[in-house]
N, C-alpha and C. Protein backbone atom coordinates (compact mmCIF):
# COMPACT_ATOMS: atom_id res chain seq x y z
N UNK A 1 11.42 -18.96 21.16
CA UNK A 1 10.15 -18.27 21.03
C UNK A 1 9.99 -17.33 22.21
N UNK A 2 9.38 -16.27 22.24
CA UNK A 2 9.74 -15.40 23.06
C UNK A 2 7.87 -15.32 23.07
N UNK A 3 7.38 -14.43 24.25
CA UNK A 3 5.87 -14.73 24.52
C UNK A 3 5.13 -13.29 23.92
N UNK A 4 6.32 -12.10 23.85
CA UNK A 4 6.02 -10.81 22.98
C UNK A 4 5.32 -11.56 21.62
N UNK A 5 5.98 -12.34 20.76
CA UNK A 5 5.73 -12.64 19.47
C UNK A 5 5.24 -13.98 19.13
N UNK A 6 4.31 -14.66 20.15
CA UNK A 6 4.25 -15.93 19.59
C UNK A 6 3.72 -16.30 18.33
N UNK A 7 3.94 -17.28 17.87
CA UNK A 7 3.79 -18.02 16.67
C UNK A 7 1.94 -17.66 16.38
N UNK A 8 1.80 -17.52 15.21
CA UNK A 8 0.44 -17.29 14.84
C UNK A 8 -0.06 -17.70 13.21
N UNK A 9 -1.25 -18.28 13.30
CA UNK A 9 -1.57 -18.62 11.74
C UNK A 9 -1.02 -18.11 10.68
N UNK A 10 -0.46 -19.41 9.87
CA UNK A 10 0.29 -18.74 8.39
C UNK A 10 2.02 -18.70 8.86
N UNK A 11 2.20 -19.05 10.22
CA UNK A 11 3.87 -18.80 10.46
C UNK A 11 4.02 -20.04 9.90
N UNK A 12 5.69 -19.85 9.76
CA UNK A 12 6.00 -21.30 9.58
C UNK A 12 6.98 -21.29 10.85
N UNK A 13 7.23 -22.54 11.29
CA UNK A 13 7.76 -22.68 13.01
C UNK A 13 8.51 -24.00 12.55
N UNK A 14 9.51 -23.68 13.68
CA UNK A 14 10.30 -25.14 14.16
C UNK A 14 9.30 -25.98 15.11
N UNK A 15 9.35 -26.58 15.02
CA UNK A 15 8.49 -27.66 16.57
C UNK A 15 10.00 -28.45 16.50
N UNK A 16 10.48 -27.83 18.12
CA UNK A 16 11.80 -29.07 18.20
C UNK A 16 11.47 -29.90 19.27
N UNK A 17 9.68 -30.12 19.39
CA UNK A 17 9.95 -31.55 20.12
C UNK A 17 9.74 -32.67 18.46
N UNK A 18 9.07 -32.10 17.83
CA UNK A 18 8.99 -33.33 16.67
C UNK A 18 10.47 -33.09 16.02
N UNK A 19 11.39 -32.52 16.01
CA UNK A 19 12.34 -32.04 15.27
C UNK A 19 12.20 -31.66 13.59
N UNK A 20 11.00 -31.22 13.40
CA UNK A 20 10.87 -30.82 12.07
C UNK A 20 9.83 -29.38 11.86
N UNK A 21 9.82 -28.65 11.06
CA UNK A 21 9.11 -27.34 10.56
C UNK A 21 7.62 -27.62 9.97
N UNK A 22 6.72 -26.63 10.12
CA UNK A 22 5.63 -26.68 9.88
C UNK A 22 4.64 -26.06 9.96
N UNK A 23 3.70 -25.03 9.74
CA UNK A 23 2.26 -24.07 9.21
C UNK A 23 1.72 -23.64 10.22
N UNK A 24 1.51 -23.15 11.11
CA UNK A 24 0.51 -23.29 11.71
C UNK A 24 -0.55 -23.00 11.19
N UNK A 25 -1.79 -24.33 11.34
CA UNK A 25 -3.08 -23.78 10.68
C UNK A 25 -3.85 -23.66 11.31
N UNK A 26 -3.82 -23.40 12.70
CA UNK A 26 -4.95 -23.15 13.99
C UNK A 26 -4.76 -23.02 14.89
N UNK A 27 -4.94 -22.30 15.61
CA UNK A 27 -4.71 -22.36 17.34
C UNK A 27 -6.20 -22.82 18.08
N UNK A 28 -6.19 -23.52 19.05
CA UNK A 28 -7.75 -23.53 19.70
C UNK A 28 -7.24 -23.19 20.70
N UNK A 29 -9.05 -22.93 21.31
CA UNK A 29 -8.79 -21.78 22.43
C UNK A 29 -7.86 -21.97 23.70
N UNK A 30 -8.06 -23.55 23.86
CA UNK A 30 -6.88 -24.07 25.02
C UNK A 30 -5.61 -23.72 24.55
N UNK A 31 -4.95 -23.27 23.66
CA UNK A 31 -4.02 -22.92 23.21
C UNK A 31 -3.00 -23.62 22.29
N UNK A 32 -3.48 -25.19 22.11
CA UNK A 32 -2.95 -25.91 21.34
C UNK A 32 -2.84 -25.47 19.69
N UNK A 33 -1.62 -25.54 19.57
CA UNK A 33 -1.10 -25.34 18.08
C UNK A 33 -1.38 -26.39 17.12
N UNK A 34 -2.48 -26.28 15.93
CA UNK A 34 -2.49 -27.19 15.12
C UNK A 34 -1.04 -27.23 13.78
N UNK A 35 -0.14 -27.91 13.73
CA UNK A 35 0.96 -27.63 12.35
C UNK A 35 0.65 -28.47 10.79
N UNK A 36 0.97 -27.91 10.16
CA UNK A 36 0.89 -29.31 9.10
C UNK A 36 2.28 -28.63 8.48
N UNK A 37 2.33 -29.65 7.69
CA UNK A 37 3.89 -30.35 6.69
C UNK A 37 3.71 -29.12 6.19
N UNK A 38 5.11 -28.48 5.77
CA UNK A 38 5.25 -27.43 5.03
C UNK A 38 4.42 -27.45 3.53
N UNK A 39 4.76 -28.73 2.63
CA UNK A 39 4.74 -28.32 1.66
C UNK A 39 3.45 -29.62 0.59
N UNK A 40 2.75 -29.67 2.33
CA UNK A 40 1.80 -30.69 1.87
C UNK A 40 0.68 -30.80 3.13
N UNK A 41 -0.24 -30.81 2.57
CA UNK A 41 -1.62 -31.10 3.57
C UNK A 41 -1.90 -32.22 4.37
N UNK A 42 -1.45 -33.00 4.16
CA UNK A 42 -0.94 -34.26 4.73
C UNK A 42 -1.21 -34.97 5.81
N UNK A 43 -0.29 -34.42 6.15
CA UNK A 43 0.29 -34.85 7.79
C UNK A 43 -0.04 -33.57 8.82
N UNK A 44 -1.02 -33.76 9.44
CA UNK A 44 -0.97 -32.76 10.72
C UNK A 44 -0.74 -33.12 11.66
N UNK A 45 -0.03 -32.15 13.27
CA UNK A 45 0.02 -32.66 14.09
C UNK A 45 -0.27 -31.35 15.04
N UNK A 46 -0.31 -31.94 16.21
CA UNK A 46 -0.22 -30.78 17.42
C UNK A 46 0.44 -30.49 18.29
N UNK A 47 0.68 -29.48 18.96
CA UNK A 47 1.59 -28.96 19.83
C UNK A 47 0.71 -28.27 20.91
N UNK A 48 0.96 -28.74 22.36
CA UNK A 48 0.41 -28.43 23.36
C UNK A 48 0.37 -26.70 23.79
N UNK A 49 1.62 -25.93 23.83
CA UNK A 49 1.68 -24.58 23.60
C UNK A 49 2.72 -24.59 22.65
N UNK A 50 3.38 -23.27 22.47
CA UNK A 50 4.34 -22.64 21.62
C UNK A 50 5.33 -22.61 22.97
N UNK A 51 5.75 -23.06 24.23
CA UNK A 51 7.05 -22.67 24.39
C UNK A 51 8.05 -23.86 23.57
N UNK A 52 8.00 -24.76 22.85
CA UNK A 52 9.12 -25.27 21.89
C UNK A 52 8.66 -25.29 20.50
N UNK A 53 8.60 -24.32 20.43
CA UNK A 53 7.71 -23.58 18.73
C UNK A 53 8.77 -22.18 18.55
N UNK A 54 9.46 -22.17 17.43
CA UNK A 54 9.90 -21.03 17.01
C UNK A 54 9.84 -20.76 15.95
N UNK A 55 9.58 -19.20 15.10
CA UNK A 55 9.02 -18.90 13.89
C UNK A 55 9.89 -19.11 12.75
N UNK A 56 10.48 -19.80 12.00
CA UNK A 56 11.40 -19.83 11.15
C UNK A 56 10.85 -18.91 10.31
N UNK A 57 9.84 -18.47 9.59
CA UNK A 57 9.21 -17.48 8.52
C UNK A 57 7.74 -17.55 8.43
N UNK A 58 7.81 -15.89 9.25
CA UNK A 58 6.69 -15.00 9.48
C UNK A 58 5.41 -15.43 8.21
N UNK A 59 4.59 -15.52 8.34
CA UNK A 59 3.20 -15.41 7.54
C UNK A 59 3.51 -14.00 6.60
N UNK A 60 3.85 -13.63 6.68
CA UNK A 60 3.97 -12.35 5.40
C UNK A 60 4.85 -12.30 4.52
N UNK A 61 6.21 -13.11 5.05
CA UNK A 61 7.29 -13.00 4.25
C UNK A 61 6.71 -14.64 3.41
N UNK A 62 6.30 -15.58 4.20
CA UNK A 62 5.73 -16.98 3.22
C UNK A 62 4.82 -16.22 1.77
N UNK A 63 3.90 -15.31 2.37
CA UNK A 63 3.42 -15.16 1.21
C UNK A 63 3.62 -14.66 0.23
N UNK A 64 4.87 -13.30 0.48
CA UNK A 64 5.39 -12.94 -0.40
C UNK A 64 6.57 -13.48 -1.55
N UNK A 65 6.83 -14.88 -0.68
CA UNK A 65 8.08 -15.55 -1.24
C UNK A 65 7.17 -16.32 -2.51
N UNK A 66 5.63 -16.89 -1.85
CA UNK A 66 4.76 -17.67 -3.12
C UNK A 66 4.17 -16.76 -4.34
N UNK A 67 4.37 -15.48 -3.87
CA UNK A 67 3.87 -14.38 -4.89
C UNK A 67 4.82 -14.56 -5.93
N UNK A 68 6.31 -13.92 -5.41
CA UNK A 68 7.28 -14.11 -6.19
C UNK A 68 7.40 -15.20 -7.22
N UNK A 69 6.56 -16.39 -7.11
CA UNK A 69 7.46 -17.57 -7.70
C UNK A 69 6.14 -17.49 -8.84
């Protein structure tokens, strides 16, 4: 993750301290990353900042991939 582009609502991200991918659906103002399960509402968790957060697929390309289908 680089600090030019951090991770922002609608990305989808690695979190490699949990070792698994996931949404971001919030940031609060302290900077904590809210994630949930890719492909389910589920399970949320948090991440203290984004330096072990990387974007696997941008918020624009997710939505265009759910348009497609």
């Amino acid at each position: 993750m680089t600090e030019e582009n951090p991770p922002w609502v609608g990305d989808q991200v690695f979190d490699a301290d949990a070792g698994k991918e996931g949404i971001v659906s919030d940031v609060r103002r302290d900077g904590t990353y809210i994630l949930r399960e890719v492909y389910s509402w589920a399970l949320t968790w948090t991440v203290p900042d984004a330096a072990n957060l990387s974007v696997t697929v941008p918020r624009h390309e997710r939505l265009k991939r759910e348009h497609e289908t």
